[in-house]
Protein backbone atom coordinates (compact mmCIF):
# COMPACT_ATOMS: atom_id res chain seq x y z
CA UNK A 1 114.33 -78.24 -49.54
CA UNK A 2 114.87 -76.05 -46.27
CA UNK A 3 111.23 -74.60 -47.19
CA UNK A 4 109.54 -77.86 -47.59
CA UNK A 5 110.99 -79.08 -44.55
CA UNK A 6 109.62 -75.64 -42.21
CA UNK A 7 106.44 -76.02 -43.97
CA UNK A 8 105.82 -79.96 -42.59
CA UNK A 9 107.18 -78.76 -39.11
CA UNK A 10 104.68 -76.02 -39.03
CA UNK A 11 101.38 -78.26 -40.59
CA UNK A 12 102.72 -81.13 -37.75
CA UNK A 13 102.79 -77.83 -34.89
CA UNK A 14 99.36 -77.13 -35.97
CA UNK A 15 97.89 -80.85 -36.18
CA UNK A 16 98.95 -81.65 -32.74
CA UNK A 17 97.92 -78.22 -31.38
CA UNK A 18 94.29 -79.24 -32.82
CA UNK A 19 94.72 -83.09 -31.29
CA UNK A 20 95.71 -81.35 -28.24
CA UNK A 21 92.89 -78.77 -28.38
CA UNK A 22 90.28 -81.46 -29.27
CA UNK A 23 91.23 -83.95 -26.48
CA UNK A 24 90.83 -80.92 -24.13
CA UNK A 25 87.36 -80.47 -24.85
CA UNK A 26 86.84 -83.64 -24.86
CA UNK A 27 87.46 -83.97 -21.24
CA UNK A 28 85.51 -81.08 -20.42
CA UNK A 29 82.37 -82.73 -22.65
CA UNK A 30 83.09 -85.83 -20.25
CA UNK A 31 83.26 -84.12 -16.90
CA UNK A 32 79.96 -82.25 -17.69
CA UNK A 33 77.94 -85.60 -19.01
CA UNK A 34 79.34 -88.36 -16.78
CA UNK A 35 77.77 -87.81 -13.36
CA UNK A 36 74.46 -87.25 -15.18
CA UNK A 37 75.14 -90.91 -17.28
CA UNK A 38 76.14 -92.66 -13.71
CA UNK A 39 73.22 -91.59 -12.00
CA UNK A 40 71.02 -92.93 -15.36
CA UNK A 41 73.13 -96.20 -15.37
CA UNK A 42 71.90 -96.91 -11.93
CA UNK A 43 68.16 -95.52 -11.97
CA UNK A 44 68.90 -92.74 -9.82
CA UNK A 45 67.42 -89.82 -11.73
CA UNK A 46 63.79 -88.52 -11.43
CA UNK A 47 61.79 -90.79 -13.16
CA UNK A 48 58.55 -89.75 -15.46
CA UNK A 49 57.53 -89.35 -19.29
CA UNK A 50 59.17 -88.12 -22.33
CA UNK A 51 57.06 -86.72 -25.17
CA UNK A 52 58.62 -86.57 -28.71
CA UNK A 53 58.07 -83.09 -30.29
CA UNK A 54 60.55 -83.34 -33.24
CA UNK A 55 63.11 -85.81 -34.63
CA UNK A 56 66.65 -84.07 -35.73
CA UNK A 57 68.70 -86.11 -38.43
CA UNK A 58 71.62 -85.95 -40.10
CA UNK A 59 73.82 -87.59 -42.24
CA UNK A 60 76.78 -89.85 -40.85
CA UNK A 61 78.39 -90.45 -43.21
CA UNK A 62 77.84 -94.16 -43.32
CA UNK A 63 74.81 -94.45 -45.90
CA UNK A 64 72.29 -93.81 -42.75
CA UNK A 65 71.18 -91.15 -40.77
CA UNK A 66 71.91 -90.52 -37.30
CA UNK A 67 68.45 -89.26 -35.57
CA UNK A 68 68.19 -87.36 -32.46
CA UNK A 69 64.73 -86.98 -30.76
CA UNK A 70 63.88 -83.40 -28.66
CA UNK A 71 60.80 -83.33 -26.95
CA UNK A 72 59.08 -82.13 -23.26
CA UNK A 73 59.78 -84.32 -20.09
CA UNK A 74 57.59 -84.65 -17.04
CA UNK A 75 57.98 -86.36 -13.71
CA UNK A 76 55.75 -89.12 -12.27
CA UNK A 77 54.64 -86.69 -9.44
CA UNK A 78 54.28 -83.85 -11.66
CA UNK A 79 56.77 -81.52 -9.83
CA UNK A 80 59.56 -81.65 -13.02
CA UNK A 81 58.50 -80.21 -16.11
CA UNK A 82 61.63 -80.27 -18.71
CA UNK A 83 60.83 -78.39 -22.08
CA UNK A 84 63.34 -79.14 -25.39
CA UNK A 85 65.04 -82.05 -23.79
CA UNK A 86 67.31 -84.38 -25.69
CA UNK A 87 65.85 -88.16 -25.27
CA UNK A 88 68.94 -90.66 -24.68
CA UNK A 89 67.17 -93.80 -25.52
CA UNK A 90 65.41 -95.53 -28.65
CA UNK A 91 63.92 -93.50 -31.31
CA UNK A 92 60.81 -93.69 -32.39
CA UNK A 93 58.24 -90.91 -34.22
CA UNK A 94 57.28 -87.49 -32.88
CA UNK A 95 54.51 -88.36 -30.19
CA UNK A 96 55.47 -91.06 -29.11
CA UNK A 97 56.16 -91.38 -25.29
CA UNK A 98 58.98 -93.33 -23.51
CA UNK A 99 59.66 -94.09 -20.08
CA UNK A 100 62.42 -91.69 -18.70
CA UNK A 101 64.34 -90.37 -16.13
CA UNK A 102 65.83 -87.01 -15.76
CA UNK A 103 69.35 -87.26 -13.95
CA UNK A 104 70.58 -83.73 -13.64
CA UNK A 105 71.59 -80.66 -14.69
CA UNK A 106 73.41 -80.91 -17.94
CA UNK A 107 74.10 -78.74 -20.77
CA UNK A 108 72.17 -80.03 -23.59
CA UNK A 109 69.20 -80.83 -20.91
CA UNK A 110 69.19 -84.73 -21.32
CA UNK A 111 66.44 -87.25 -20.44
CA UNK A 112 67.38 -90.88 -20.37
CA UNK A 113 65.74 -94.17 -20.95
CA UNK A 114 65.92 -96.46 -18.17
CA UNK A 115 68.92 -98.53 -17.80
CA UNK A 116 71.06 -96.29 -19.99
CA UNK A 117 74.39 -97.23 -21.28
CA UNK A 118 75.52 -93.80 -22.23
CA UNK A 119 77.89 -93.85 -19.49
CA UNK A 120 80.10 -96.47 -21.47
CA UNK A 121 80.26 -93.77 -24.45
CA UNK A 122 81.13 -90.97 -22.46
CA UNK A 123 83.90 -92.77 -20.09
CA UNK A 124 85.37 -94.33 -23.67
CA UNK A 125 85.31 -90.87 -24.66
CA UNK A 126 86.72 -89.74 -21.36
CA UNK A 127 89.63 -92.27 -21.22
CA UNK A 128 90.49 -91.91 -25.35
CA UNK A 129 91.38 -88.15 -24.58
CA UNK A 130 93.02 -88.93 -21.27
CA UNK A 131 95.19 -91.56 -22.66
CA UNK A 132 96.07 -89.05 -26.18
CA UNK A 133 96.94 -86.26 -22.99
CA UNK A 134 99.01 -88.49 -21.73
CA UNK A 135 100.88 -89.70 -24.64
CA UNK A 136 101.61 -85.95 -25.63
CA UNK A 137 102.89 -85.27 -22.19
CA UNK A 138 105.19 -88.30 -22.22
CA UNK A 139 106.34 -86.93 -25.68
CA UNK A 140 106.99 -83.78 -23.94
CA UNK A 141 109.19 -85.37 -21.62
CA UNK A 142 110.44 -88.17 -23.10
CA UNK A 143 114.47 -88.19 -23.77
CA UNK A 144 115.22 -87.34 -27.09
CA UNK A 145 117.51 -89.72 -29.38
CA UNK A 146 120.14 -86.95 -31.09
CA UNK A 147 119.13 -86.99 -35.06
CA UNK A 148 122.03 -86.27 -37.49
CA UNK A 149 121.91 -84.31 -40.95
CA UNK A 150 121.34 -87.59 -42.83
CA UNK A 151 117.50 -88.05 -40.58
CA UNK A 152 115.85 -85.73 -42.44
């Protein structure tokens, strides 16, 4: 039974290192994205047009596809030319154009519809692996209750 019981300690070491790992990157995906999303929430990129040169999609899982659409971006004035972009904003086919603003450096390069939302995905994202941090850490220093032979 020893065995069984080193075996579940080690698979639990490793889940929560991956958790831990995940949430980690997590945060970094958020501190890279969210100035980029704020600035797009409040029309404060570069505005211009975004071309559609291919649609991506792939399975998610939930009977549908999940589509993204890459295509070239150019500002009104003509001085921002964006090549391979990712299009945060309403589908549509490959040629169509959208209204667009470009917001920043990022890393995908991203192009977003006017009024964009994204920020709300990226600060849930942001505060779900803050908040998981957190809980770990108070787990880390949390007192422990004393377990006897019979707990296990």
């Amino acid at each position: 039974m020893e065995g069984g019981v080193a075996v579940r300690r080690i698979g639990r070491t490793l889940l929560s290192t991956l958790y831990l790992l995940l949430a980690v990157f997590a945060v970094v995906i958020v501190v890279v994205q969210l100035p980029g999303a704020l600035r797009a929430a409040r029309d404060d990129g570069t505005p211009g047009t975004f071309t559609a040169m291919r649609k991506e999609c792939t399975p998610n899982g939930l009977k549908s596809r999940g589509c993204s659409m890459y295509g070239d971006f150019v500002s009104q004035d003509g001085t921002v030319r964006l090549n391979d972009v990712l299009f945060d904003g309403v589908g549509g086919q490959v040629g169509d154009q959208h209204p667009a603003q470009y917001a920043g450096d990022t890393d995908p390069v991203v192009v977003y519809a006017p009024g964009s939302r994204a920020w709300i995905v990226v600060a849930g994202l942001g505060l779900a692996a803050v908040g998981y941090l957190g809980y770990r850490g108070w787990r880390l220093v949390r007192p422990r209750r004393a377990t006897s032979a019979t707990d296990e």
